[in-house]
N, C-alpha and C. Protein backbone atom coordinates (compact mmCIF):
# COMPACT_ATOMS: atom_id res chain seq x y z
N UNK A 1 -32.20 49.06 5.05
CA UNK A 1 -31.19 49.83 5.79
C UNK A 1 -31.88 50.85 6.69
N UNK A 2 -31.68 50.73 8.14
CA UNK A 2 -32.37 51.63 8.95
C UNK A 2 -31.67 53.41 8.51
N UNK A 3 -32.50 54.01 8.47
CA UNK A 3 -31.91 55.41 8.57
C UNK A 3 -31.28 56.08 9.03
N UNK A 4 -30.42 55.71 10.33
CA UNK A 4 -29.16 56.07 11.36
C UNK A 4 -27.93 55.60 10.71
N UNK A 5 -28.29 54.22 10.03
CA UNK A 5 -27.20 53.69 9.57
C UNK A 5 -26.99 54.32 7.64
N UNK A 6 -27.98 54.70 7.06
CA UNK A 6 -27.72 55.46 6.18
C UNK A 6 -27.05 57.17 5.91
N UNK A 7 -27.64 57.72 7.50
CA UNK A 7 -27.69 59.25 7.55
C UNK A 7 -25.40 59.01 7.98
N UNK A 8 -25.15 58.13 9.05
CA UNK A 8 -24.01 57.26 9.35
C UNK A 8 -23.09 57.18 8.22
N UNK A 9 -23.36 56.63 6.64
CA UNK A 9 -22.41 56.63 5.74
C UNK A 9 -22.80 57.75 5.22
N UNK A 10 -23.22 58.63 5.08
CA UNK A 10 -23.54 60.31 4.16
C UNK A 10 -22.59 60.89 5.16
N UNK A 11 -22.74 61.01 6.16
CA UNK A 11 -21.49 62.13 7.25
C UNK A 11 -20.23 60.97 6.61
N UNK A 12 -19.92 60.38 6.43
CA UNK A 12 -18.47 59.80 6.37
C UNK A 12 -18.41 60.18 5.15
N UNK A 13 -19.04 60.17 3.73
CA UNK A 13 -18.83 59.86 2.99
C UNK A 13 -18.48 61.38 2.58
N UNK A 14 -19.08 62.48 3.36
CA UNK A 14 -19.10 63.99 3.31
C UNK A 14 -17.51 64.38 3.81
N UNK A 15 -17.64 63.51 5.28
CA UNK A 15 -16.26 63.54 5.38
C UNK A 15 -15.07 63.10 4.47
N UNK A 16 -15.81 62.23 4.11
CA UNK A 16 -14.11 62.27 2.91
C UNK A 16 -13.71 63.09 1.54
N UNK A 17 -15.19 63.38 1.68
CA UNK A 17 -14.88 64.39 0.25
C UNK A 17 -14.18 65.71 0.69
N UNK A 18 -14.67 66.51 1.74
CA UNK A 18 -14.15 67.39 2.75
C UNK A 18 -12.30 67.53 2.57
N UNK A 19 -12.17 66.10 3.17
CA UNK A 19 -10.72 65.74 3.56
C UNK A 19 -10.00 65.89 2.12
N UNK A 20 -10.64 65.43 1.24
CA UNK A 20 -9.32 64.94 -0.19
C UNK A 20 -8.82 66.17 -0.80
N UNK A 21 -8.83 67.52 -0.14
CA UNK A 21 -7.78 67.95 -0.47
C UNK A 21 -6.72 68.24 0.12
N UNK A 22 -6.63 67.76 1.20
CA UNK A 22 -5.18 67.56 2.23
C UNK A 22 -4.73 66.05 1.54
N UNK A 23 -5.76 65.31 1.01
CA UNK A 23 -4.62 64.30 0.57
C UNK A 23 -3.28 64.00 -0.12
N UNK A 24 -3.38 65.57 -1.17
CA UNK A 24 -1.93 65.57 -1.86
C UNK A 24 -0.43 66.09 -0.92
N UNK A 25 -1.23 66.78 0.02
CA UNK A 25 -0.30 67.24 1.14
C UNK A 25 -0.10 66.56 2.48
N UNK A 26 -0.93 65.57 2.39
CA UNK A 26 -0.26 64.42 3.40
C UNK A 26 1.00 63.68 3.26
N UNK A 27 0.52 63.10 1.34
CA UNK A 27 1.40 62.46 0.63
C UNK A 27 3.06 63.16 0.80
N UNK A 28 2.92 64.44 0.38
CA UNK A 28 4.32 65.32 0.34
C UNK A 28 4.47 65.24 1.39
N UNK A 29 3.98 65.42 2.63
CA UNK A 29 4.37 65.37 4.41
C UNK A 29 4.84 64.10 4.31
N UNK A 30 4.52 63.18 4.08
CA UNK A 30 5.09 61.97 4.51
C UNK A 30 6.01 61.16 3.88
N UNK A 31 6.34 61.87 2.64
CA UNK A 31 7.65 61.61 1.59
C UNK A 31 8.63 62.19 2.44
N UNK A 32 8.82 63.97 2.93
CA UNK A 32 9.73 64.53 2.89
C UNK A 32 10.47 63.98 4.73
N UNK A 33 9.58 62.70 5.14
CA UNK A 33 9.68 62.50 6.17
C UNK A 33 9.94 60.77 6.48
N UNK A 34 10.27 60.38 5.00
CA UNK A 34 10.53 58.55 4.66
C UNK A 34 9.46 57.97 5.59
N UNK A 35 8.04 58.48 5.72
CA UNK A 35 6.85 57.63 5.75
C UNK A 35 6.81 56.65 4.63
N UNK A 36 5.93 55.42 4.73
CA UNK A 36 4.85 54.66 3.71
C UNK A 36 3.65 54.88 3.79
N UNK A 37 3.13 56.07 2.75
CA UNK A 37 2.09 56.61 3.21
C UNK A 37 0.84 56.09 2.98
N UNK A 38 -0.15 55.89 3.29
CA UNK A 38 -1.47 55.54 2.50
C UNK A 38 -2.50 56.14 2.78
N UNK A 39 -3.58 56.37 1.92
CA UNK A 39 -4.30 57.49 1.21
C UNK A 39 -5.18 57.36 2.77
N UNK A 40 -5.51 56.26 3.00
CA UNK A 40 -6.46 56.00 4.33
C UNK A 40 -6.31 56.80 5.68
N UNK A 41 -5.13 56.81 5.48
CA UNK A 41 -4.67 57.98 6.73
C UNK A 41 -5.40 59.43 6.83
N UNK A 42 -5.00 59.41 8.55
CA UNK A 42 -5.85 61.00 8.27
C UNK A 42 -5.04 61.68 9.43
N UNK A 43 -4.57 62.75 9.19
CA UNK A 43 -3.06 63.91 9.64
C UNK A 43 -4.19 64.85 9.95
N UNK A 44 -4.79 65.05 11.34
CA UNK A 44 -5.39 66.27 11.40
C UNK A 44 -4.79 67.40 11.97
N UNK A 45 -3.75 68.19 11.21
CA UNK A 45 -2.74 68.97 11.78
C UNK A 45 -1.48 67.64 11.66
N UNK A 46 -0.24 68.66 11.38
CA UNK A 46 0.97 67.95 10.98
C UNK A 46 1.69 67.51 12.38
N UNK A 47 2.17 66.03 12.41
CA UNK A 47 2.58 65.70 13.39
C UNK A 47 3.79 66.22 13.61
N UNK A 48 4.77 65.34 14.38
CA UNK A 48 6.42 66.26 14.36
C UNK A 48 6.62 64.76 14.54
N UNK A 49 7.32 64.40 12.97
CA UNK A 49 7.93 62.94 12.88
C UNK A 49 9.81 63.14 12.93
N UNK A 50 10.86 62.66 13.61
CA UNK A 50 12.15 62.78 13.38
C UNK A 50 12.72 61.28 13.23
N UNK A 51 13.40 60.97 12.48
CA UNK A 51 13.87 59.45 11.94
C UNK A 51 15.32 59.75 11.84
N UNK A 52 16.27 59.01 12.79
CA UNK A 52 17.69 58.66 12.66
C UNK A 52 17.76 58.16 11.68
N UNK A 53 19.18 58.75 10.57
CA UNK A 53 19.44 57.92 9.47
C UNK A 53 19.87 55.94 10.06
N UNK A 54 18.64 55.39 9.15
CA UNK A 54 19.39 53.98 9.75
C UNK A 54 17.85 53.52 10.27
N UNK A 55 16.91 54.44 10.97
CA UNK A 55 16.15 54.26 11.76
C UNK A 55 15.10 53.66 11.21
N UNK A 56 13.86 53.10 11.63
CA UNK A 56 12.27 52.80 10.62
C UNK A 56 11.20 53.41 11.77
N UNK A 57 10.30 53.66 10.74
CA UNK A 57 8.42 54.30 11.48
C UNK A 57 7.69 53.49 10.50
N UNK A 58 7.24 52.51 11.16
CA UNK A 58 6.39 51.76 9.69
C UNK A 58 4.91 51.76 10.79
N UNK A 59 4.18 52.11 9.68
CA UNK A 59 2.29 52.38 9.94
C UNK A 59 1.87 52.24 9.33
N UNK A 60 0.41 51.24 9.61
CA UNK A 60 -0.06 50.69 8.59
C UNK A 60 -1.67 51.04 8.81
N UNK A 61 -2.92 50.90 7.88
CA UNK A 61 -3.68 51.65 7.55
C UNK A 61 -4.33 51.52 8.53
N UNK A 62 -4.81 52.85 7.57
CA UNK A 62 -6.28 53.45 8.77
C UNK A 62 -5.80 54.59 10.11
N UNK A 63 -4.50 55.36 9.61
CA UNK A 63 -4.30 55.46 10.85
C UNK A 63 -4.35 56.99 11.00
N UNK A 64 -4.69 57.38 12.41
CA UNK A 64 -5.36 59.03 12.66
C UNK A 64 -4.67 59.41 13.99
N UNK A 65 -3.65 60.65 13.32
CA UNK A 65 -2.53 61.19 13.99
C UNK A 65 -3.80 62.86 13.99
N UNK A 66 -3.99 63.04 15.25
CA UNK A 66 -4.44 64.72 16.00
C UNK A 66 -3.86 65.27 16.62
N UNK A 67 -3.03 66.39 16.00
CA UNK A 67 -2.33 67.02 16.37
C UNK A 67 -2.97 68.68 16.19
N UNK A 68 -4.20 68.81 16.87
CA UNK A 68 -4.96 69.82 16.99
C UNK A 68 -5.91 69.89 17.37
N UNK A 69 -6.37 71.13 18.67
CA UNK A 69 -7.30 70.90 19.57
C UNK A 69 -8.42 70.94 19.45
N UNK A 70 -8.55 71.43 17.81
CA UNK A 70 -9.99 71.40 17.28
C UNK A 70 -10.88 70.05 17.29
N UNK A 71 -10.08 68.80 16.84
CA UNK A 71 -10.09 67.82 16.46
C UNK A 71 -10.29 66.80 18.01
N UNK A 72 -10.24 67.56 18.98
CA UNK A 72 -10.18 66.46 20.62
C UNK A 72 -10.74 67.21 21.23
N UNK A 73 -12.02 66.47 21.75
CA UNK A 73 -12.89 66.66 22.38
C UNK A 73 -12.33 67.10 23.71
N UNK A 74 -11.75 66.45 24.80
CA UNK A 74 -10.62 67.47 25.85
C UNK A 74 -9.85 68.31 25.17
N UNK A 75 -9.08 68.40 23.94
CA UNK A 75 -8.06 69.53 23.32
C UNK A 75 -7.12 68.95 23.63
N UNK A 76 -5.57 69.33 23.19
CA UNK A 76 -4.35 68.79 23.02
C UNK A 76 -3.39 69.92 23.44
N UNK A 77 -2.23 69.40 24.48
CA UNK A 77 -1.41 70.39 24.46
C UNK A 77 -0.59 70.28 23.66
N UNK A 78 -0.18 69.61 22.93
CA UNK A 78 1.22 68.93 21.82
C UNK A 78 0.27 68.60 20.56
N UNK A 79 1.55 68.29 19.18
CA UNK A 79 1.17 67.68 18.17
C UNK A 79 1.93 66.42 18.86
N UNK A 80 0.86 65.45 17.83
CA UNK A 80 1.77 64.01 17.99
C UNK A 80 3.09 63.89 17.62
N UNK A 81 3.72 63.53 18.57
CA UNK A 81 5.29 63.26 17.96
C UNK A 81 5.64 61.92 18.33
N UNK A 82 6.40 61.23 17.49
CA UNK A 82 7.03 60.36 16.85
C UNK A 82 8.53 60.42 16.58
N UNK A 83 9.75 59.36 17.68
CA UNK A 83 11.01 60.20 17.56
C UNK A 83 11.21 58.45 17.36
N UNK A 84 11.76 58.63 16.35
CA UNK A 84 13.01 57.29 16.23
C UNK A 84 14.71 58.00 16.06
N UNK A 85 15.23 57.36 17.17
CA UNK A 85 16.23 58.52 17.98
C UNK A 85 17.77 58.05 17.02
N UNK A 86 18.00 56.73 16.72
CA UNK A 86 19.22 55.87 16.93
C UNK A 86 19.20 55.19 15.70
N UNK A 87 20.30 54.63 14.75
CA UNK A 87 20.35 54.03 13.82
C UNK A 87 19.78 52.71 14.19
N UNK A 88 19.58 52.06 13.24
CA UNK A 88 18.45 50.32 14.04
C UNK A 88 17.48 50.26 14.80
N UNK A 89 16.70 51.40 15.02
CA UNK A 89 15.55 51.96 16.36
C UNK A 89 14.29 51.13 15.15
N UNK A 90 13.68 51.47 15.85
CA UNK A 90 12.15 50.47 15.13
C UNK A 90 10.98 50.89 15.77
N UNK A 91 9.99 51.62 15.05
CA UNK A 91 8.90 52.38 16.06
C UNK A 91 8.01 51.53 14.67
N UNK A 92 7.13 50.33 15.29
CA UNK A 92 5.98 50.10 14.18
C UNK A 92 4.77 50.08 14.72
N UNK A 93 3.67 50.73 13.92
CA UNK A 93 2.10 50.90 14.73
C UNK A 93 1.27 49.83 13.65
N UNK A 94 0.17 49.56 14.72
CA UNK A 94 -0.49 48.42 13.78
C UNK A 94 -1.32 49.51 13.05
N UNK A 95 -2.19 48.73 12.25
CA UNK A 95 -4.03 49.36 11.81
C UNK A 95 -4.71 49.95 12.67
N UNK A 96 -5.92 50.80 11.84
CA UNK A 96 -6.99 51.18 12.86
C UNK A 96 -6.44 51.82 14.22
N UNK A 97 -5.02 52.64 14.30
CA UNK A 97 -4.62 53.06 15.65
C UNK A 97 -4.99 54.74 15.24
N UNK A 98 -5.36 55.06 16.84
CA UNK A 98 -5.47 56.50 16.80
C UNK A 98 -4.65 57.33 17.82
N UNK A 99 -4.07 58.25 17.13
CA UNK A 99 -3.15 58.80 18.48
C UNK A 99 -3.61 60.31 18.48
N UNK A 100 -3.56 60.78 19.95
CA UNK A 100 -3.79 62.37 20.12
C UNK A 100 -3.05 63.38 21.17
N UNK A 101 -2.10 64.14 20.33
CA UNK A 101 -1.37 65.02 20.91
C UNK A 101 -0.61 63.79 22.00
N UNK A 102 0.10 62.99 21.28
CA UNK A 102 0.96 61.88 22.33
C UNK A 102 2.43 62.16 21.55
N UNK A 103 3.04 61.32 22.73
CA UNK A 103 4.86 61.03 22.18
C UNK A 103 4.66 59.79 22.26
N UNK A 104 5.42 59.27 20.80
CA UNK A 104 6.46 58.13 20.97
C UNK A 104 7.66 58.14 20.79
N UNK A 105 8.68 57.85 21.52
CA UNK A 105 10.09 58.35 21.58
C UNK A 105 10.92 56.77 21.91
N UNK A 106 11.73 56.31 21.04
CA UNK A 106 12.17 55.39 20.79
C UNK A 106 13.25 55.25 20.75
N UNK A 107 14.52 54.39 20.95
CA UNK A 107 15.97 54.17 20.88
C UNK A 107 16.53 53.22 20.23
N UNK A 108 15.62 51.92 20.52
CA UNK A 108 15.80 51.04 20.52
C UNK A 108 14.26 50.39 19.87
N UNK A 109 13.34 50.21 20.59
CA UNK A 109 12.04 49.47 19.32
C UNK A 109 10.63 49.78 20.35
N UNK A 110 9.61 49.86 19.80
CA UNK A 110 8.39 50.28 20.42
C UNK A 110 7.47 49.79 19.21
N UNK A 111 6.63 48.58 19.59
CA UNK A 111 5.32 48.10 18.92
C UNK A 111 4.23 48.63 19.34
N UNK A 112 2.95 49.05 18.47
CA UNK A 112 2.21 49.20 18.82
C UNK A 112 1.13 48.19 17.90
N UNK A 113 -0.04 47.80 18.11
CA UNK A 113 -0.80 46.57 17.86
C UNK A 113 -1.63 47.50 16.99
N UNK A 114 -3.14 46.91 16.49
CA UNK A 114 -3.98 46.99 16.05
C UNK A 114 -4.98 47.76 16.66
N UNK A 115 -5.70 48.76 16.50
CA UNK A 115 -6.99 49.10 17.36
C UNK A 115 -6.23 49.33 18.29
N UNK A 116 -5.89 49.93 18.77
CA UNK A 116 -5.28 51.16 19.65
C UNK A 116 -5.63 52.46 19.65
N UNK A 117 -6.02 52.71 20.53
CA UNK A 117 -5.95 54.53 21.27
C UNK A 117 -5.33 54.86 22.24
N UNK A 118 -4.34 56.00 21.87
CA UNK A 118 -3.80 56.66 22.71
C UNK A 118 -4.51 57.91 23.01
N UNK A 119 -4.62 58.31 24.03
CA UNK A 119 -4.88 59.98 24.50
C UNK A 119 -3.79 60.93 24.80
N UNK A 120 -4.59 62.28 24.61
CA UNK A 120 -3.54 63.19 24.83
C UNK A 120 -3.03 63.63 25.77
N UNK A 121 -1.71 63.90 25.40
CA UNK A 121 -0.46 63.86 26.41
C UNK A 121 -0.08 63.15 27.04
N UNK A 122 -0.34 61.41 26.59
CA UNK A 122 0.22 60.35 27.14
C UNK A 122 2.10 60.55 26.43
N UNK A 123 2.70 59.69 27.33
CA UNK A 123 4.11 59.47 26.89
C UNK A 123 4.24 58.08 26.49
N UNK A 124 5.10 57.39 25.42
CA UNK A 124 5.41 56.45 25.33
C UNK A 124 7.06 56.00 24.98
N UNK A 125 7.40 55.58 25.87
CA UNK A 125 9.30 55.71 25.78
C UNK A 125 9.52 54.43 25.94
N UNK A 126 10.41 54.18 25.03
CA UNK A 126 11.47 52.64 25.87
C UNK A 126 13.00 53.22 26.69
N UNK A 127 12.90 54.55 26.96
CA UNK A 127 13.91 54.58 27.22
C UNK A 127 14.32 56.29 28.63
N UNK A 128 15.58 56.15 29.34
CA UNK A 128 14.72 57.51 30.35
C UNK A 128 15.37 58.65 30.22
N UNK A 129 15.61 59.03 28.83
CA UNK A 129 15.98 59.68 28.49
C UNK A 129 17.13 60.42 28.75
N UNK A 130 17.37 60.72 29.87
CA UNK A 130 18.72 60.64 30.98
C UNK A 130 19.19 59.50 31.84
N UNK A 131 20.33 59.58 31.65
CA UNK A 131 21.06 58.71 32.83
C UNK A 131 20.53 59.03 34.19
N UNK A 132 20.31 58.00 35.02
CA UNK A 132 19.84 57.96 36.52
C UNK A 132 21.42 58.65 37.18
N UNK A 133 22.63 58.53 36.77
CA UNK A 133 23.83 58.29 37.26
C UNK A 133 24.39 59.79 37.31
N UNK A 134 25.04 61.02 37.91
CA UNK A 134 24.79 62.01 37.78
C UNK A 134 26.41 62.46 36.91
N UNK A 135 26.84 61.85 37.01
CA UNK A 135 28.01 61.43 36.27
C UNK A 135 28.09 61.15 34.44
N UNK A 136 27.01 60.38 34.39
CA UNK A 136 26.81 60.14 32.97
C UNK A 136 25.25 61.20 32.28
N UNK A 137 24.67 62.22 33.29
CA UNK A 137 23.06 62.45 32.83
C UNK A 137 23.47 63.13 31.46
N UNK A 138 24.20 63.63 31.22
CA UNK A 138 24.65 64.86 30.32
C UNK A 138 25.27 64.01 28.58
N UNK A 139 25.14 62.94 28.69
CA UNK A 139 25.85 61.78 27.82
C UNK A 139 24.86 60.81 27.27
N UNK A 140 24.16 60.87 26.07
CA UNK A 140 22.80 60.35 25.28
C UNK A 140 23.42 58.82 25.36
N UNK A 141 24.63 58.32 25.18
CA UNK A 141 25.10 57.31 24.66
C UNK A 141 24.64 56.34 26.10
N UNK A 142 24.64 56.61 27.66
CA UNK A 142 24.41 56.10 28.57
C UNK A 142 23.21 55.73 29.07
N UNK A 143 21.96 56.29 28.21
CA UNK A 143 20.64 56.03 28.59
C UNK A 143 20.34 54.34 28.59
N UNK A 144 19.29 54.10 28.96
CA UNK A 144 19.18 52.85 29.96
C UNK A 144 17.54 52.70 28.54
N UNK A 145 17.38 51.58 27.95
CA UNK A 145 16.73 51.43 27.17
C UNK A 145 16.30 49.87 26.94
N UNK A 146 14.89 49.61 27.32
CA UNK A 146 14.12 48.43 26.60
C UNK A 146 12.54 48.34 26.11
N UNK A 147 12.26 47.22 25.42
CA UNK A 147 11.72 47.81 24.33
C UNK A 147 10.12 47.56 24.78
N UNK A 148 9.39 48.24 24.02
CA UNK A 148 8.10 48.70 24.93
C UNK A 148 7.04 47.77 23.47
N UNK A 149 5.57 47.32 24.31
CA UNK A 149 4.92 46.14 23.37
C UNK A 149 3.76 46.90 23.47
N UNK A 150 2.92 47.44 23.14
CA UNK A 150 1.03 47.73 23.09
C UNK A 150 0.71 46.79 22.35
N UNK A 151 -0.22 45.48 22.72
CA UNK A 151 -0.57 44.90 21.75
C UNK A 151 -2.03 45.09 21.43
N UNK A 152 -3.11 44.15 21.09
CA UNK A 152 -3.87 44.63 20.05
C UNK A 152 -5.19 45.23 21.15
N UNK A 153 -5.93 46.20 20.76
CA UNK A 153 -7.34 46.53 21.47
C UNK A 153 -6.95 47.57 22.48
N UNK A 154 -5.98 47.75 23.34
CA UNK A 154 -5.52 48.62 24.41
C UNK A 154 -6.17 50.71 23.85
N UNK A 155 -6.59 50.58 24.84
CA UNK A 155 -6.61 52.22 25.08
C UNK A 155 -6.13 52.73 26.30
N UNK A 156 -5.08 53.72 25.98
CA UNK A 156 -4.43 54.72 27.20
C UNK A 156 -4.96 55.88 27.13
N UNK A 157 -5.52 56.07 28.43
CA UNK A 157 -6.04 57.51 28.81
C UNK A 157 -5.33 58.81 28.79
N UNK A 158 -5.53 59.93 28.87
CA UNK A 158 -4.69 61.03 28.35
C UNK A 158 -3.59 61.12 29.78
N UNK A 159 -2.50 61.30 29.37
CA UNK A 159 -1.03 61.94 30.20
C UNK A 159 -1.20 60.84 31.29
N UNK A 160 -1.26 59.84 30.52
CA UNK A 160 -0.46 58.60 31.26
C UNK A 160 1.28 58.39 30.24
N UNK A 161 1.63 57.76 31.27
CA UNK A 161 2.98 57.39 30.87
C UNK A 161 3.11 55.66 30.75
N UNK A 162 4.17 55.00 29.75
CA UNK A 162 4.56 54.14 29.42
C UNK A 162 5.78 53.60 29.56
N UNK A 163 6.52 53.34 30.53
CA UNK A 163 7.99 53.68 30.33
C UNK A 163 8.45 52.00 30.32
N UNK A 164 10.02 52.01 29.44
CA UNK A 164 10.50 51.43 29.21
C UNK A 164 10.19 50.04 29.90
N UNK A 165 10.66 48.81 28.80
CA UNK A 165 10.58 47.61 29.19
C UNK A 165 9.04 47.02 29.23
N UNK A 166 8.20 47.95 29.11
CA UNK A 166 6.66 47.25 29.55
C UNK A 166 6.25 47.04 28.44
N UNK A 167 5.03 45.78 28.70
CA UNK A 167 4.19 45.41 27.81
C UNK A 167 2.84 45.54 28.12
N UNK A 168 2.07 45.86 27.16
CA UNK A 168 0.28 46.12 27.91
C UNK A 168 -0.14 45.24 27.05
N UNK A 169 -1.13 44.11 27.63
CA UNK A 169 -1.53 43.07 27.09
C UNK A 169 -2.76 43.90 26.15
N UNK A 170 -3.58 42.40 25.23
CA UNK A 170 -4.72 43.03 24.66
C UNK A 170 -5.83 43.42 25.42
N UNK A 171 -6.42 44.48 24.90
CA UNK A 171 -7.66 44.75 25.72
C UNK A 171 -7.28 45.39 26.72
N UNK A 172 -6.47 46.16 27.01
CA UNK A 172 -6.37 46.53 28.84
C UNK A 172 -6.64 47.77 28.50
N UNK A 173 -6.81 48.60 29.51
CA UNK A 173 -7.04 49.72 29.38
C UNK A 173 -5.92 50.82 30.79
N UNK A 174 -5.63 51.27 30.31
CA UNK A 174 -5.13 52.43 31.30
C UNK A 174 -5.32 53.71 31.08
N UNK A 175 -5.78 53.76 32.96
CA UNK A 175 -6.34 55.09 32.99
C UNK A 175 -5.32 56.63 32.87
N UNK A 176 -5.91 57.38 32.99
CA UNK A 176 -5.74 58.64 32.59
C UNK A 176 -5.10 58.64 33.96
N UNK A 177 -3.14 59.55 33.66
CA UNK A 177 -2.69 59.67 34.49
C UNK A 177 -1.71 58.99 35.19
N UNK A 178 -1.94 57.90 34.65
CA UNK A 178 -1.11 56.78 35.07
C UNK A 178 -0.13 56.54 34.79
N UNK A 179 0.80 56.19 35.67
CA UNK A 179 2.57 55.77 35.16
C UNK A 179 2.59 54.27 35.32
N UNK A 180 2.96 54.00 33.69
CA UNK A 180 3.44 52.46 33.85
C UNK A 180 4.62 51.90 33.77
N UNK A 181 4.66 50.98 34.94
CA UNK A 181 6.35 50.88 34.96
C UNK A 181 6.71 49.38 34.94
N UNK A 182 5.41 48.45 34.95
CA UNK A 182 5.65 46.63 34.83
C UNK A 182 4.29 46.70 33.89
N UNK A 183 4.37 45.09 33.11
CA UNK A 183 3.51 44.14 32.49
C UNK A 183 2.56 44.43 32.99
N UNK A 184 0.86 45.18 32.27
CA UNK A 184 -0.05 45.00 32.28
C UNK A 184 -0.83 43.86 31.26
N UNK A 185 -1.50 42.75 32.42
CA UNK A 185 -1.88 41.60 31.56
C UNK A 185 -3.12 41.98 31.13
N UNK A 186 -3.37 40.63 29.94
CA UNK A 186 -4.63 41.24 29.03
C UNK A 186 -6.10 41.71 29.94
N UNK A 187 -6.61 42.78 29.28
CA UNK A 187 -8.27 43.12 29.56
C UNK A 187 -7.69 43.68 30.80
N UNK A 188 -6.82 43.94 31.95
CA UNK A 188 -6.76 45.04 32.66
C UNK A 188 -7.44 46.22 32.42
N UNK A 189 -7.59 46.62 33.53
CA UNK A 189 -8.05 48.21 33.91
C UNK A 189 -6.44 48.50 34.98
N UNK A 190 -5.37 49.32 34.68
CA UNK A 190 -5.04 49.93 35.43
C UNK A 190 -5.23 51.67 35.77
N UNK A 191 -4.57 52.01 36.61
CA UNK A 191 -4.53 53.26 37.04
C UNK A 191 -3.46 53.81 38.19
N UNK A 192 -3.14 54.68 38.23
CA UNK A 192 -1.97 54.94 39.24
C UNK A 192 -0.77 55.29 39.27
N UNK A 193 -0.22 55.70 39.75
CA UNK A 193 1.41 56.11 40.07
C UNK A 193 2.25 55.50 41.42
N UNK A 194 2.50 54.02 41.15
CA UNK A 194 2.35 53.07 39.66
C UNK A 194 1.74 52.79 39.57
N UNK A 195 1.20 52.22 37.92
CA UNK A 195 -0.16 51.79 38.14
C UNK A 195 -0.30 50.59 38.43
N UNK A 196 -1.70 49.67 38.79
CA UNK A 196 -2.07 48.73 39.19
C UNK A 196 -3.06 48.51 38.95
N UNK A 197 -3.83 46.94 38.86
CA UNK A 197 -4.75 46.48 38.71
C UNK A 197 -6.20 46.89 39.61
N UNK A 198 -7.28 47.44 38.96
CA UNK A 198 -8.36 47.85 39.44
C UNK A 198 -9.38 46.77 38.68
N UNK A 199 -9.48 46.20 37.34
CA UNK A 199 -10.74 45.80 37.15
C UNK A 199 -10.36 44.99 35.72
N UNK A 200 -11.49 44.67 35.34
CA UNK A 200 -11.15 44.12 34.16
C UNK A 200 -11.96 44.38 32.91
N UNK A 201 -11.41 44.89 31.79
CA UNK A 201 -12.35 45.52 30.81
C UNK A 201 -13.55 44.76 30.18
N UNK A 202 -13.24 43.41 30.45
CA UNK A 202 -14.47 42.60 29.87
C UNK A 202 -15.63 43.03 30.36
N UNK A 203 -15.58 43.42 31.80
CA UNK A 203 -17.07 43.35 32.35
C UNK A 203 -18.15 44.42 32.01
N UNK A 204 -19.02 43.84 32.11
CA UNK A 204 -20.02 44.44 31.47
C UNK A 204 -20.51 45.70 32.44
N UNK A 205 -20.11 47.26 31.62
CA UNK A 205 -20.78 48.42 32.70
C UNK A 205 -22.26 48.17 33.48
């Protein structure tokens, strides 16, 4: 065993001893909040989770919610939040996802894949929160809502946006800043307001 890769499991292994005493208080955070919690998780700072009776947040392991600027190398203006708004709404994150100082705000359903990173102060919505119609803006029941896909490998750069109806294939990446408003296909690089195709993540820097 080379010595980078030994000195490598002693910091983790330091790290977890560190961590296990927030583990009993993750557990209670995520009871008093109808999580499925598992021990693997890591809450650095308490997110702001809200669940419609009726609603689901299902996450599955490995997963690292930063909701503190200690913890992000740029810093965070927000804790992570997590809104399942509507009875039947469906917000599910795969494994191995990491989110920082982001929203997910849901109505209706929002997947997120495996190996995922989000950055901070990205948005992720299926829905625009107000009516376009000036007649109905003032009326939750009229919002305009479809359902949003991250599938597996994708990283979004910090205070990009996601809005309704889109899907980001595997592997793509979007940059920091960016508003997405159509289908990004797999291994993309977008960027922009709107964004658009610049490159493709396979290639080799």
């Amino acid at each position: 065993m080379a010595v980078t890769d030994f000195q490598e499991k002693m910091k983790a292994a330091v790290k977890l001893v560190l961590y296990l005493p927030h583990l009993p208080l993750d557990f209670v955070f995520c009871k008093l909040h109808g999580l499925k919690w598992s021990k693997d998780w890591r809450l650095m700072g308490w997110p702001l989770i809200q669940k419609a009776r009726g609603a689901k947040i299902e996450i599955g392991r490995r997963f690292l919610a930063v909701s503190k600027s200690r913890y992000n190398s740029w810093g965070i203006i927000q804790p992570v939040i997590i809104k399942a708004r509507r009875p039947g709404c469906l917000i599910k994150i795969g494994d191995d996802v990491g989110l920082s100082g982001c929203t997910i705000t849901a109505i209706k359903k929002i997947m997120v894949g495996n190996d995922v990173l989000v950055g901070s102060g990205v948005i992720i919505a299926d829905n625009d929160a107000h009516s376009i119609n000036p007649e109905c803006r003032r009326y939750s029941k009229e919002i305009t809502s479809e359902p949003v896909i991250i599938k597996d490998n994708v990283f979004i750069g910090a205070r990009a946006m996601i809005l309704k109806g889109v899907t980001v294939g595997s592997g793509a990446v979007v940059g920091a800043g960016s508003v997405v408003t159509r289908d990004v296909p797999d291994y993309a690089i977008v960027a922009g307001n709107p964004a658009r195709v610049f490159g493709d993540s396979r290639r080799k820097s």
